[in-house]
Every structure is written in C-alpha cells, then in structure tokens.
C-alpha atoms as a PDB file:
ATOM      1  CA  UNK A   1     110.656 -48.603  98.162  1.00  0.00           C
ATOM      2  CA  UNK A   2     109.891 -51.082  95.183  1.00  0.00           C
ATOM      3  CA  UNK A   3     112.993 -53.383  96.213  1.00  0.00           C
ATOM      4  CA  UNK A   4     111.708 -54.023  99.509  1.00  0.00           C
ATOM      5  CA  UNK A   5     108.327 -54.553  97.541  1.00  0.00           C
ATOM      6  CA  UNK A   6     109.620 -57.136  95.330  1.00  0.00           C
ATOM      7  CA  UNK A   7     111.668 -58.678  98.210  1.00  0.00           C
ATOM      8  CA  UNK A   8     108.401 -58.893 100.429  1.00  0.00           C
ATOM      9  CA  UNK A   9     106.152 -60.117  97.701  1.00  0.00           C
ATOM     10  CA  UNK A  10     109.040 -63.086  97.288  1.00  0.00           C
ATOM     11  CA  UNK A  11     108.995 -64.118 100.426  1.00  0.00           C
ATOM     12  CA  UNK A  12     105.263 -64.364 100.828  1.00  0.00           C
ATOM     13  CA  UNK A  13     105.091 -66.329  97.495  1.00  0.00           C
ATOM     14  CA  UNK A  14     107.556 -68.520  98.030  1.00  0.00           C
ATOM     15  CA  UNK A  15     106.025 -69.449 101.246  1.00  0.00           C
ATOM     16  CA  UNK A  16     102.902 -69.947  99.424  1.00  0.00           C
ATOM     17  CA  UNK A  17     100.705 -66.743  99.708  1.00  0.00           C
ATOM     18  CA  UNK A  18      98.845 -65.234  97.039  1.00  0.00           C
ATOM     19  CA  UNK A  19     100.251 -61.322  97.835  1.00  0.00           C
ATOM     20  CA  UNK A  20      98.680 -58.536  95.689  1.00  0.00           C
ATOM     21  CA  UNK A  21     101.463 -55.850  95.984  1.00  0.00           C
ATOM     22  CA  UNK A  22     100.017 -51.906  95.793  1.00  0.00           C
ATOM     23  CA  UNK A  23     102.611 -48.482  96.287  1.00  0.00           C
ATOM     24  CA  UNK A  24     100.171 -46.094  97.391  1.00  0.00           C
ATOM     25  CA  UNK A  25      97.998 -45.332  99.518  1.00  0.00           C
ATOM     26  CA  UNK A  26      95.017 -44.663  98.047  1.00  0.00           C
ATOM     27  CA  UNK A  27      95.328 -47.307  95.249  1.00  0.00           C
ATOM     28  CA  UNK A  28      95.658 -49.624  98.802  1.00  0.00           C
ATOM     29  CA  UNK A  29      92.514 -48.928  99.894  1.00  0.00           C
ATOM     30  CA  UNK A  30      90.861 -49.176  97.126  1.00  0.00           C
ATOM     31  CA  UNK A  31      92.063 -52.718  95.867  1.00  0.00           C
ATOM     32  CA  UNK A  32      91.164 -53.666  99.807  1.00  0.00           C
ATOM     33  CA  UNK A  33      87.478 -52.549  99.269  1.00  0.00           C
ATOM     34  CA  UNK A  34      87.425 -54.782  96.287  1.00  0.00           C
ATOM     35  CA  UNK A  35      89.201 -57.908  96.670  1.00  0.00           C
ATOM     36  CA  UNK A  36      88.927 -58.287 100.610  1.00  0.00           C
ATOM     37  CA  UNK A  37      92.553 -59.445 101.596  1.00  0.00           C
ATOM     38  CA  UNK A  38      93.472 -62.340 104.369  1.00  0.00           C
ATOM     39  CA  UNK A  39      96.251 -59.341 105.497  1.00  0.00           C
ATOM     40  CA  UNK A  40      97.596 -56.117 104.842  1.00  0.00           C
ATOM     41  CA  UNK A  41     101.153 -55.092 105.278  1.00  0.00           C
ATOM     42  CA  UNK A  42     101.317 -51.657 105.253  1.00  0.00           C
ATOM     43  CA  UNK A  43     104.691 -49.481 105.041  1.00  0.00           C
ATOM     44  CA  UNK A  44     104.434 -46.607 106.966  1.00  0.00           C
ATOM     45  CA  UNK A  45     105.717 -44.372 104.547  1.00  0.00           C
ATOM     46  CA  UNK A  46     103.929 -44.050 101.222  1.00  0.00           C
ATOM     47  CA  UNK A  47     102.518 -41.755  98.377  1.00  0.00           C
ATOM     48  CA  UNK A  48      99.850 -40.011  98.255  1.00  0.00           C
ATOM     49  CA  UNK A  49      98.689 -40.881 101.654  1.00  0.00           C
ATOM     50  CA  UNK A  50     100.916 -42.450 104.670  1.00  0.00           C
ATOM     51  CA  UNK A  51     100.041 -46.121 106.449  1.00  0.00           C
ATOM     52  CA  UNK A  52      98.990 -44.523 109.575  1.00  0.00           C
ATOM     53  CA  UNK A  53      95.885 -43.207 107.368  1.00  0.00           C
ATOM     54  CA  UNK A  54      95.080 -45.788 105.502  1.00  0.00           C
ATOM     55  CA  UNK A  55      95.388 -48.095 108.594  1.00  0.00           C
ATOM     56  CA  UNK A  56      92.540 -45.213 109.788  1.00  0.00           C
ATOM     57  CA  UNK A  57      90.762 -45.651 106.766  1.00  0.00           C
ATOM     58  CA  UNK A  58      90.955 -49.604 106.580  1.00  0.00           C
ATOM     59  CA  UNK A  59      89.193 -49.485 109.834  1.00  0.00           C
ATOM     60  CA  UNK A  60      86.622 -47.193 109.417  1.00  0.00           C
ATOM     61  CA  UNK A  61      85.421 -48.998 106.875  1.00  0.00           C
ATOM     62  CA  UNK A  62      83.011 -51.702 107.857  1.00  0.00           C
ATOM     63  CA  UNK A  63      84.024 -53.748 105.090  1.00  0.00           C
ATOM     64  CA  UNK A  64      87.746 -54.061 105.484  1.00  0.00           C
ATOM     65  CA  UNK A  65      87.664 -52.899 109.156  1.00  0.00           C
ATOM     66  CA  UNK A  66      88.584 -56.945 110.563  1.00  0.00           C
ATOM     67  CA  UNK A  67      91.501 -57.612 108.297  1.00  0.00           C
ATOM     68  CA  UNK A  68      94.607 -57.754 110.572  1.00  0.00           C
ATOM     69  CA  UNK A  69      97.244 -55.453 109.241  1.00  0.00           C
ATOM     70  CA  UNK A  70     100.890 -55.202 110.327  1.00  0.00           C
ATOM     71  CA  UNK A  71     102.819 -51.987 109.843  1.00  0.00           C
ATOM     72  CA  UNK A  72     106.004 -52.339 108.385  1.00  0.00           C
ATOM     73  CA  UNK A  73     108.443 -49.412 108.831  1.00  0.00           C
ATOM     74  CA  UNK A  74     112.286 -48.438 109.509  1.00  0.00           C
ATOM     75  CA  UNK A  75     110.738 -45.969 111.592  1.00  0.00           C
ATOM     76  CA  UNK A  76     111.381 -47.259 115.625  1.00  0.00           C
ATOM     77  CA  UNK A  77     109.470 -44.131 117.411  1.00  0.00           C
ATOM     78  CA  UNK A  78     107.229 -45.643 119.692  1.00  0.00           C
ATOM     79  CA  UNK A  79     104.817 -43.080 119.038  1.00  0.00           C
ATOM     80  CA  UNK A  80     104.228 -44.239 115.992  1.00  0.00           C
ATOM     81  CA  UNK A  81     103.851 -47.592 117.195  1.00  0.00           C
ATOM     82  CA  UNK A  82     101.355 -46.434 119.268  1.00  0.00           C
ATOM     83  CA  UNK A  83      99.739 -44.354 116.490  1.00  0.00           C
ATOM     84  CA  UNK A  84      99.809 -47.904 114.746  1.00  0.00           C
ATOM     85  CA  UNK A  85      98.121 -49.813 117.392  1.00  0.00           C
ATOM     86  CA  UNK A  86      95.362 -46.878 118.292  1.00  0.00           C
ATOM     87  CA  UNK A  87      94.230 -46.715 114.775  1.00  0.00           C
ATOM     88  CA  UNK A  88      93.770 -50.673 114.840  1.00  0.00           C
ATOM     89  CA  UNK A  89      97.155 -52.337 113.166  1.00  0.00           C
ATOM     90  CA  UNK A  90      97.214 -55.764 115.461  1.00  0.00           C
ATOM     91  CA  UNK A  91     101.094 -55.928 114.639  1.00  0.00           C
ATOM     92  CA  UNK A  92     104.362 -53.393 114.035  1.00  0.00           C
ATOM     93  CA  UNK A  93     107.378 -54.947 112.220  1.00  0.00           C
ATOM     94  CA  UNK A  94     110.597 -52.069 112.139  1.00  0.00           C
ATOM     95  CA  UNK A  95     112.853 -52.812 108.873  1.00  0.00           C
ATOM     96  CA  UNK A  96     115.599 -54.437 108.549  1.00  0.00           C
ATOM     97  CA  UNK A  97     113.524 -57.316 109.281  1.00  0.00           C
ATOM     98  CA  UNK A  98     114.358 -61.287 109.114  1.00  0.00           C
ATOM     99  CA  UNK A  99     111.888 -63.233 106.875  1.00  0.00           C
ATOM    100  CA  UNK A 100     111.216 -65.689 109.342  1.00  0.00           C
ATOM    101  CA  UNK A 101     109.915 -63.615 112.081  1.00  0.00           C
ATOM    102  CA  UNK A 102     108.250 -61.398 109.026  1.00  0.00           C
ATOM    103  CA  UNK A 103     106.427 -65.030 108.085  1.00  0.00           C
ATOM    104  CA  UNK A 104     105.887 -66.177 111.487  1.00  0.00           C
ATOM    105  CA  UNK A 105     104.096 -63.078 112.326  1.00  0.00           C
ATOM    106  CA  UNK A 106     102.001 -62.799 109.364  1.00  0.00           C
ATOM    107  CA  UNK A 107     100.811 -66.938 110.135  1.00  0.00           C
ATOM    108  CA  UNK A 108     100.143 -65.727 113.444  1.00  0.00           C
ATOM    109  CA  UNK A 109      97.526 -62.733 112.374  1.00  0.00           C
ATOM    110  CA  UNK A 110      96.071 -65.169 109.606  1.00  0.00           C
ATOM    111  CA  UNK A 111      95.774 -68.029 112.253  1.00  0.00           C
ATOM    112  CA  UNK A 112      93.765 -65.467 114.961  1.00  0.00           C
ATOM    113  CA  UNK A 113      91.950 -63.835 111.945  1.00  0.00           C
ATOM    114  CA  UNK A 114      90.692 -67.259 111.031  1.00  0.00           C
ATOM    115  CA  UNK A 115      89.869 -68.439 114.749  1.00  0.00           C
ATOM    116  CA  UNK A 116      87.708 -65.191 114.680  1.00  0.00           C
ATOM    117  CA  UNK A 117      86.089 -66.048 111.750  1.00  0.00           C
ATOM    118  CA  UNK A 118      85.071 -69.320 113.107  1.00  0.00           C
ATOM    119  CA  UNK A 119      84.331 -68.250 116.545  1.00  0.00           C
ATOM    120  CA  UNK A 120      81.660 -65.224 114.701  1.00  0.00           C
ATOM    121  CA  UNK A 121      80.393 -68.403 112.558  1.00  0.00           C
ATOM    122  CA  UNK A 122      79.530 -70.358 115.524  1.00  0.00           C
ATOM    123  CA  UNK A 123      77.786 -67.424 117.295  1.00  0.00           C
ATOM    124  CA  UNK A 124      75.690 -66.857 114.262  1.00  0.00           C
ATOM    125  CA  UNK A 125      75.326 -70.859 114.538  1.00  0.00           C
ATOM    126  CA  UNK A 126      73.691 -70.714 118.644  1.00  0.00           C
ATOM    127  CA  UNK A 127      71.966 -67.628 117.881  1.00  0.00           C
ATOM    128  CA  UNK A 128      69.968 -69.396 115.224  1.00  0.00           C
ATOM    129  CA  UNK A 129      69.614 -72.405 117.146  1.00  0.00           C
ATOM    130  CA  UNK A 130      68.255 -70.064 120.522  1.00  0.00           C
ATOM    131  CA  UNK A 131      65.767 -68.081 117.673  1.00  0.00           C
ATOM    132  CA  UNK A 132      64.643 -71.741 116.830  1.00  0.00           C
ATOM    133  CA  UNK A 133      64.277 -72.883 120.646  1.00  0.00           C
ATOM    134  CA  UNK A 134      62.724 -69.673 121.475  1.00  0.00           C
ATOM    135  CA  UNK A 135      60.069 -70.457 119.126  1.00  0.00           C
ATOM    136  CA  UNK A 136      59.399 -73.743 120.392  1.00  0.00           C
ATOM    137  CA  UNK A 137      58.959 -73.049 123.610  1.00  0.00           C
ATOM    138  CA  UNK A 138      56.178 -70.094 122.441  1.00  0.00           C
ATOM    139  CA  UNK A 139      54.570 -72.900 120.340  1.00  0.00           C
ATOM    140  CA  UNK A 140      55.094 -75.497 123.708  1.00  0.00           C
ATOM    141  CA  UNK A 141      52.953 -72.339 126.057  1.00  0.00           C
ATOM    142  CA  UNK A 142      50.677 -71.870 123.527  1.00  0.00           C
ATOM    143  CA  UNK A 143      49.596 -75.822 123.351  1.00  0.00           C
ATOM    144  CA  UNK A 144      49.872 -75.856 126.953  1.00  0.00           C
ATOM    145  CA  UNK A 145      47.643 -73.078 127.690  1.00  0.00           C
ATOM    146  CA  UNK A 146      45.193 -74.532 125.061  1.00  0.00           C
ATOM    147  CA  UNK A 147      45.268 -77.742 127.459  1.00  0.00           C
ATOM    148  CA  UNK A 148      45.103 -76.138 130.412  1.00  0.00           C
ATOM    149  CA  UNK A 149      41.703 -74.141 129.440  1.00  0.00           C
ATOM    150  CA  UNK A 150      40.463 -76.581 127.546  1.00  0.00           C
ATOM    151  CA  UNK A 151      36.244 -77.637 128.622  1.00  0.00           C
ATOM    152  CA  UNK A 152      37.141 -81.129 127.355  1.00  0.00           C
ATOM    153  CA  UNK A 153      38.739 -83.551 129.723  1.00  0.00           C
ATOM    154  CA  UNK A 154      42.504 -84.443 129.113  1.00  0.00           C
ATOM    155  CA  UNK A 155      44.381 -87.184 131.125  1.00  0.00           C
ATOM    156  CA  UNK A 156      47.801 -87.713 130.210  1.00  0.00           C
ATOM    157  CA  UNK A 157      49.453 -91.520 131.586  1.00  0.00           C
ATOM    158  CA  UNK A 158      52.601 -93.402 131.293  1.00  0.00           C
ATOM    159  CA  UNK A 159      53.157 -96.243 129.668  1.00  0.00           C
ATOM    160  CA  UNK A 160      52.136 -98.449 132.706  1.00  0.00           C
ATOM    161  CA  UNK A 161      48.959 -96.463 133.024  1.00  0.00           C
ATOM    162  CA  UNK A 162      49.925 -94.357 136.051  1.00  0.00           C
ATOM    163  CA  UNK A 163      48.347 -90.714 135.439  1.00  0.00           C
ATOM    164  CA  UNK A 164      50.960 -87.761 134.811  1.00  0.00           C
ATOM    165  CA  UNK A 165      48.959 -85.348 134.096  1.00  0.00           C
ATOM    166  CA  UNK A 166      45.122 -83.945 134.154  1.00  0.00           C
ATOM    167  CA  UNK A 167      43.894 -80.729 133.109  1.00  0.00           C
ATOM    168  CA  UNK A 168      41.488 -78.835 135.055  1.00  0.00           C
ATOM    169  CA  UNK A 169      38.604 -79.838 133.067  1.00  0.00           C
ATOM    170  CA  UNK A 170      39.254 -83.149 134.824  1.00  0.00           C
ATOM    171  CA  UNK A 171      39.585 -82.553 137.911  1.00  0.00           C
ATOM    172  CA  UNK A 172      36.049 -80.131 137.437  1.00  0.00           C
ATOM    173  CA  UNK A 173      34.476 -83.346 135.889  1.00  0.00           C
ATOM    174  CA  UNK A 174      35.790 -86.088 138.199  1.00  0.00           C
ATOM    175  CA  UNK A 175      36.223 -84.117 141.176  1.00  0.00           C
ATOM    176  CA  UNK A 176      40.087 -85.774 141.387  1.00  0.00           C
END
C-alpha cells in the first residue's frame, strides 16, 4: 500500500529518522544486507515475498539477524503474531495505527537495540581486559617459578628491612 508508505515514511521523518522506504520483499532484504538499518518495519503483506519470510530471512542472516523489526499489518490473527514473534520480529503493530504509539514503539526497539550494542561492546571490553590479566599472571608464575628454583640466593624486605620473602636457595644457604 504506497499511501500507508508515504504516510509512514512522514511520520518517521518528521520525527527525525532517516527511513529508507522499500515495497518488496526481496528488494527489502537486499537493501538490509547493504546499508545495515537501526530498524525494519515490515508489512506483512508484500510482493514477491510476504514479511513473515523476510522477517525469516532477516534473521538467518548473520549480518542483519540483530536489527529489531516490528511487523506492521491489518491482519489481527494471533497466529500470525506468533508466526511474527517465532521467526524473531521483537514487536507487532495491527493497522489502523496512531503515530504516537507507532513512534513510541519504534524509540523503544532503537533504545534496547542500542543498550545491546553497548552491553556486547563492554563484553568485548572485559574479555580483552581478562586475555590481558590472564597473561600477566602466566608472566607473574613464570618469574615466580624462576625465583623459586633459582641456585642464587634471593631475600625480598620491606621498606623497614623486615624480610618478606626468601627463596629456597636461602634458606639452603643460611639454614633460615
């Protein structure tokens, strides 16, 4: 339906989105693939191929398989719904629709999308950070066990002289 199209891609620009509008299915998953969308709003019927299946397809793919998409459809079945949500849509919106809740729901997927991103960012972040500590603490057991069976002698003391550590070299040598 290219008047609810048009009407859509008004909305979202005129709330400030940048809305790439696409009328079938296949062209949809293509222009995905390439250009990596915040969202996809996908009407439930289309051309060529319905949303269901490219919702299937979207997900499938590894590369477009996190961007939210919302189904959009004067269709109320809840099997479809169900369909929707199985296949991986995160949100169902059944036309006629009011543009606030259409807007409000669309800030909502972009908001979680983005709080995933982050959250994936800083798990990339610690699991760099435990690589790095990991390889400390190998370096930190290696240098120890160098100490340890070392045939010099090897006192370690505090500031105020008082003896923290000896190896066993040491204790061999001084009998202490």
């Amino acid at each position: 339906d290219h008047m609810l199209l048009k009407m859509i891609n008004h909305i979202l620009e005129r709330t400030g989105y940048e809305v790439l509008t696409i009328d079938n299915g296949e062209e949809a998953l293509q222009i995905a693939a390439d250009h990596l969308p915040d969202l996809i709003i996908l009407d439930l019927m289309m051309p060529h191929m319905d949303g269901l299946e490219v919702c299937r397809r979207l997900k499938a793919n590894p590369d477009t398989s996190l961007i939210p998409v919302i189904m959009l459809t004067a269709n109320d079945f809840i099997d479809d719904k169900v369909a929707g949500f199985e296949l991986g849509a995160q949100d169902y919106i059944t036309k006629p629709f009011q543009e606030k809740e259409l807007v409000a729901r669309l800030e909502t997927h972009l908001s979680l999308r983005r709080m995933q991103e982050n959250l994936e960012a800083q798990n990339r972040r610690l699991l760099t950070e435990i690589e790095e500590r990991n390889k400390a603490e190998e370096k930190l057991r290696k240098l120890s066990r160098a100490v340890e069976q070392s045939a010099s002698s090897i006192v370690i003391t505090d500031l105020d002289g008082r003896i923290e550590y000896v190896n066993p070299a040491f204790s061999k040598t001084t009998g202490y």
